[in-house]
N, C-alpha and C. Protein backbone atom coordinates (compact mmCIF):
# COMPACT_ATOMS: atom_id res chain seq x y z
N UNK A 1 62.35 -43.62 -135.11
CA UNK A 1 62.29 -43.40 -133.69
C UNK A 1 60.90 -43.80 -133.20
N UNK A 2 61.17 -44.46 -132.10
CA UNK A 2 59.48 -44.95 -131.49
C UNK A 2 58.74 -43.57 -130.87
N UNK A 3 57.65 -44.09 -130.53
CA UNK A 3 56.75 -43.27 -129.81
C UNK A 3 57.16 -43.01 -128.55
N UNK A 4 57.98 -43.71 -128.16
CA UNK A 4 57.99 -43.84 -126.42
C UNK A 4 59.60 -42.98 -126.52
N UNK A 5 60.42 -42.87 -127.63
CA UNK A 5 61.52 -42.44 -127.55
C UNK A 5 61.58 -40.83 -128.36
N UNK A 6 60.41 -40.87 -128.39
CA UNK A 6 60.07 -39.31 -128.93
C UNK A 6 59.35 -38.75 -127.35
N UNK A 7 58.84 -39.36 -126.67
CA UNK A 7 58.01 -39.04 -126.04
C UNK A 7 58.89 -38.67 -124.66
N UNK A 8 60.03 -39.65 -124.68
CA UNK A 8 61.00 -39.22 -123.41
C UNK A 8 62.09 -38.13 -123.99
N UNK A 9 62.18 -37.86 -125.30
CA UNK A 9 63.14 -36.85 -125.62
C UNK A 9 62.17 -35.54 -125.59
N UNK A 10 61.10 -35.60 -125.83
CA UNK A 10 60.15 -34.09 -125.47
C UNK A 10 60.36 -33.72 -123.79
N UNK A 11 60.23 -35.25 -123.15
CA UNK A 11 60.19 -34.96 -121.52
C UNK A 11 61.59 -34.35 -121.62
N UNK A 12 62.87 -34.96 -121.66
CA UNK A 12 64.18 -34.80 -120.84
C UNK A 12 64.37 -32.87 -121.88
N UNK A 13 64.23 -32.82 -122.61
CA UNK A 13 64.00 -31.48 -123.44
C UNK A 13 63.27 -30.38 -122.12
N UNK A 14 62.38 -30.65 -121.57
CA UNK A 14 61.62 -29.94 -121.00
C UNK A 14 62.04 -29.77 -119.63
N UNK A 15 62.61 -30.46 -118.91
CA UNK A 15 63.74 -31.12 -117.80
C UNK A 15 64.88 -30.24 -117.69
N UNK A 16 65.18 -30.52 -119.05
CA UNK A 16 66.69 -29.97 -119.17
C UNK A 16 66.76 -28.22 -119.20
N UNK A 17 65.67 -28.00 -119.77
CA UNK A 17 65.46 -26.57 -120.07
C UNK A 17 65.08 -25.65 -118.79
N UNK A 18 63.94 -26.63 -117.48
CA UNK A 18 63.75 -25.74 -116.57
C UNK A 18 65.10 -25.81 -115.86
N UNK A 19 66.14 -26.89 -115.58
CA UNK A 19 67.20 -27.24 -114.85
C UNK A 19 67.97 -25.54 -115.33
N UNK A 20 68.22 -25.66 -116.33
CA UNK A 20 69.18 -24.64 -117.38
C UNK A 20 68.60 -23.20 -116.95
N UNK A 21 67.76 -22.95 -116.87
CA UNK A 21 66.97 -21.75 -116.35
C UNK A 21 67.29 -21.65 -114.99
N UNK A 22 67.21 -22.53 -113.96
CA UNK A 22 67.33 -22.40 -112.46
C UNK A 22 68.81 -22.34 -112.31
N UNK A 23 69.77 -22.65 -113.00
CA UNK A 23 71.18 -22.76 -112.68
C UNK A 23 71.82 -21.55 -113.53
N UNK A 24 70.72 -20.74 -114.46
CA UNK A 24 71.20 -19.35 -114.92
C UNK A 24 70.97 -18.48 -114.17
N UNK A 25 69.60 -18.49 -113.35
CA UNK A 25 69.14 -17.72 -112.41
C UNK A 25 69.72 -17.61 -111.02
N UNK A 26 70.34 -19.27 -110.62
CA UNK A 26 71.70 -19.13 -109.42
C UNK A 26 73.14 -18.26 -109.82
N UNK A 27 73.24 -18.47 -111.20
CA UNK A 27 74.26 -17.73 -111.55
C UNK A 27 74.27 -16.41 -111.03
N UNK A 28 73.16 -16.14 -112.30
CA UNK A 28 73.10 -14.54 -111.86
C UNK A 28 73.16 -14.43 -110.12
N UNK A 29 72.61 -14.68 -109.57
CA UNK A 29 72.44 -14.19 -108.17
C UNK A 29 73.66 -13.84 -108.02
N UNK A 30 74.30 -15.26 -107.89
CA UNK A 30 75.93 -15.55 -107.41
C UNK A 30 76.93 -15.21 -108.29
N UNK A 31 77.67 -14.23 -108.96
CA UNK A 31 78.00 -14.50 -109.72
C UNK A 31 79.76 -15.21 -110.10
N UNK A 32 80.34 -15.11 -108.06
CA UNK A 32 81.30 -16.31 -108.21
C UNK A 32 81.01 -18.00 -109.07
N UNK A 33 79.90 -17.99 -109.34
CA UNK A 33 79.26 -19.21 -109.38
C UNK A 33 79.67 -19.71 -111.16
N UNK A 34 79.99 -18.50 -111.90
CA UNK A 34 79.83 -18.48 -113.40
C UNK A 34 81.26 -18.88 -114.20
N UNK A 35 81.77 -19.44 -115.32
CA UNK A 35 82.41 -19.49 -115.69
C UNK A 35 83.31 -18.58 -115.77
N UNK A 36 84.57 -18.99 -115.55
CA UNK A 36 85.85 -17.89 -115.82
C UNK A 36 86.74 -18.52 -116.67
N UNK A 37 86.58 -18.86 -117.63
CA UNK A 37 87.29 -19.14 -118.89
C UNK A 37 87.29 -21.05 -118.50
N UNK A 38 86.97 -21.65 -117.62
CA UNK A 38 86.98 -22.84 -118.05
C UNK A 38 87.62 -22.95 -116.18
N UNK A 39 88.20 -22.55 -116.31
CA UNK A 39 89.33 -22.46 -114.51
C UNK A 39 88.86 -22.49 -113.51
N UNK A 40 89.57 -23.46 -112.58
CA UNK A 40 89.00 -23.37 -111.09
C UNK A 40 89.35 -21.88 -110.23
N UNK A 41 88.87 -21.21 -110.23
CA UNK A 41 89.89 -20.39 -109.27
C UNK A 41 89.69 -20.76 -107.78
N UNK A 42 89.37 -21.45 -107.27
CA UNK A 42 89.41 -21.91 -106.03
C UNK A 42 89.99 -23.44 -106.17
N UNK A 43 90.54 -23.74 -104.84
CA UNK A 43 90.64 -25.32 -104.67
C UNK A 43 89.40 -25.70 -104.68
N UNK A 44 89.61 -27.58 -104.99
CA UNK A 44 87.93 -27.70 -105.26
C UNK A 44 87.18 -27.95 -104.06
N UNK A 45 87.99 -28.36 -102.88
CA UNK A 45 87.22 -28.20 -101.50
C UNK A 45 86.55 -27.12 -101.25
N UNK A 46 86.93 -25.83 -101.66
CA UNK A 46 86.38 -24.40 -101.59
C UNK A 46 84.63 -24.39 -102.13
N UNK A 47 85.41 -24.97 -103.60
CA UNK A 47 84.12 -24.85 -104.36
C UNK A 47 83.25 -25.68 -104.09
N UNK A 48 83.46 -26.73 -103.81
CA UNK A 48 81.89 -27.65 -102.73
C UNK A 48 81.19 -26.61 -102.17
N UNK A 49 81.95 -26.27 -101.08
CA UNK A 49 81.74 -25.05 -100.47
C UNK A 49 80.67 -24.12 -101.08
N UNK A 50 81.50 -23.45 -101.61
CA UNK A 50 80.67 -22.37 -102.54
C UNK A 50 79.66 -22.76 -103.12
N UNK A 51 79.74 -23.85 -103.79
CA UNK A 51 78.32 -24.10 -104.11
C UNK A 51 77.16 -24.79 -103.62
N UNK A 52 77.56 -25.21 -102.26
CA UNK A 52 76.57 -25.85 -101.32
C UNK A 52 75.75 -24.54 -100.88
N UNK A 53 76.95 -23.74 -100.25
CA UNK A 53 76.54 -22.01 -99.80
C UNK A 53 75.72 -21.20 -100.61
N UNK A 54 75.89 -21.19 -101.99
CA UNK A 54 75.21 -20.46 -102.60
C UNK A 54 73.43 -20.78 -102.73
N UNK A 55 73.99 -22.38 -102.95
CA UNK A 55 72.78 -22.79 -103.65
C UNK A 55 71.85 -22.81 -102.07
N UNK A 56 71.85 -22.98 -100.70
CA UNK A 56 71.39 -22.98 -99.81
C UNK A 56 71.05 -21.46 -99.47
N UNK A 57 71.61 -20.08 -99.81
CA UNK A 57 71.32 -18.88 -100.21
C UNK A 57 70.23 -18.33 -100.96
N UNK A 58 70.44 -19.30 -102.71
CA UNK A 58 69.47 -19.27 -103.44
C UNK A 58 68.25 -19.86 -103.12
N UNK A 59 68.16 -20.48 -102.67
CA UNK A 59 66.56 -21.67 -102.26
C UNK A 59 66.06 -20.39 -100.80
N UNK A 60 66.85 -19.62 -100.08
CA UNK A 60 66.22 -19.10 -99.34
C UNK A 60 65.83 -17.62 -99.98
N UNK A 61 66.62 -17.54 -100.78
CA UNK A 61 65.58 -16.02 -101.76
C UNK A 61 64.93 -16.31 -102.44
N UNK A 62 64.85 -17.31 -102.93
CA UNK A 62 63.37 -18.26 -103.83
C UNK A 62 62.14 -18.29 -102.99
N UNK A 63 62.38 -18.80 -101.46
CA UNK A 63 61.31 -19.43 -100.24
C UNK A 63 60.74 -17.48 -100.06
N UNK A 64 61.86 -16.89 -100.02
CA UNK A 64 61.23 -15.56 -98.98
C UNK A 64 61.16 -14.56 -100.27
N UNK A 65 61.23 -15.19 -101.33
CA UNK A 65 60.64 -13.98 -102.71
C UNK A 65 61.65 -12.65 -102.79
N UNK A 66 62.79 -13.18 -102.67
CA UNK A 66 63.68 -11.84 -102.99
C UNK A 66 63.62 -11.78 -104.16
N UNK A 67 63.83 -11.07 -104.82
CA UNK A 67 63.84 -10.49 -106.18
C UNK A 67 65.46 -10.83 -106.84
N UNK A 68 65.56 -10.91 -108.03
CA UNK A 68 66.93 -10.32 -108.53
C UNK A 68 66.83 -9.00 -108.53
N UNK A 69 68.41 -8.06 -108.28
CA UNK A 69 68.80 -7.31 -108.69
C UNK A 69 68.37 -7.00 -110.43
N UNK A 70 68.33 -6.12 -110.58
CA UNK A 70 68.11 -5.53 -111.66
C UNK A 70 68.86 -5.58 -113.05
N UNK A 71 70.52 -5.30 -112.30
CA UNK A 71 71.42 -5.95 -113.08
C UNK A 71 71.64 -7.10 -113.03
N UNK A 72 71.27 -8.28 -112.20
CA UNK A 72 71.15 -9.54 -112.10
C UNK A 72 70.40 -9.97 -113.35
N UNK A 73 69.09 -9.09 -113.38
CA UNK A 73 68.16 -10.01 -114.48
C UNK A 73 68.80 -9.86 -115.93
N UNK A 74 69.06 -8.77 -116.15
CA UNK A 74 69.95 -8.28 -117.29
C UNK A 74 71.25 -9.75 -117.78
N UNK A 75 72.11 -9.34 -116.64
CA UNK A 75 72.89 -11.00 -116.86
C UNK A 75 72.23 -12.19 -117.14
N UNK A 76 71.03 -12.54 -116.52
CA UNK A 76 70.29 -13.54 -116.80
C UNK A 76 69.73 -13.76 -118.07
N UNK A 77 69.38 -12.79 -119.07
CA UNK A 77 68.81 -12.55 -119.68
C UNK A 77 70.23 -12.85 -121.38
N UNK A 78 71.11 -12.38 -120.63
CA UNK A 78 72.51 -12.47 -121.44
C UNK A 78 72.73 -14.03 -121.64
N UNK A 79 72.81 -14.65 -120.14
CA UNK A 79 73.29 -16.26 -120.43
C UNK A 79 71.91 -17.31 -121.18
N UNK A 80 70.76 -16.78 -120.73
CA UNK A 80 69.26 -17.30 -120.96
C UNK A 80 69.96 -17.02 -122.95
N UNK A 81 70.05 -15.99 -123.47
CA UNK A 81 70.09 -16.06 -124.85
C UNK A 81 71.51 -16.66 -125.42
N UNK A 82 72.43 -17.02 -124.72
CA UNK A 82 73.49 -17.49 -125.01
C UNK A 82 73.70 -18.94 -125.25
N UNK A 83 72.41 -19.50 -123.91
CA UNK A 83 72.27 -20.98 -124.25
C UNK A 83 71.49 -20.95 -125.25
N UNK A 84 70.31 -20.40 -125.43
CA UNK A 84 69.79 -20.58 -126.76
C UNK A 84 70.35 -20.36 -127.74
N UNK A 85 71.49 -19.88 -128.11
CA UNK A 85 71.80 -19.59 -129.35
C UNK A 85 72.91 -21.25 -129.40
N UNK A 86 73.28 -21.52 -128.11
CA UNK A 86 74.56 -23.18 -128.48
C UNK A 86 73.44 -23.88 -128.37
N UNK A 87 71.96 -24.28 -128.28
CA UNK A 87 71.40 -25.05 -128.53
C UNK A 87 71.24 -25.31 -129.87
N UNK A 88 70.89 -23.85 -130.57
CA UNK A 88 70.45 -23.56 -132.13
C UNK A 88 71.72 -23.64 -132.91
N UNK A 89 72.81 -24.10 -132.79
CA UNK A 89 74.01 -24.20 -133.45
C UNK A 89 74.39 -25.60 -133.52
């Protein structure tokens, strides 16, 4: 492996990991937002929806420093070790 292809797999590694963190942390907020066995439960027009809504929700409790819920972080903390463990597998 080259230098330059070690060097973009450290970047997209590091990319991928804050992405994975910000879309566990929308989860938690939201938690329509999370897997339910694989299934849409909405039509997918809905879910545009929903996730335009949420994520325009989330960026404004990010801007004005709302906090997670308490049990929010807890969930977060559940999916945060869950991806780490299908990374390490």
């Amino acid at each position: 492996m080259t230098e330059d292809e070690q060097r973009f797999n450290r970047a997209l590694k590091h990319v991928r990991s804050t992405v994975e963190r910000c879309i566990g942390t929308w989860k938690s907020r939201f938690r329509c937002m999370h897997r339910s066995g694989g299934d849409l439960c909405y039509e997918p027009a809905k879910v545009c929806k929903l996730i335009t809504s949420t994520a325009v929700l989330h960026n404004f409790c990010i801007n004005h420093n709302i906090p997670l819920l308490e049990e929010d972080e807890e969930y977060l903390e559940e999916i945060v070790l869950r991806e780490l463990q299908l990374e390490l597998d």
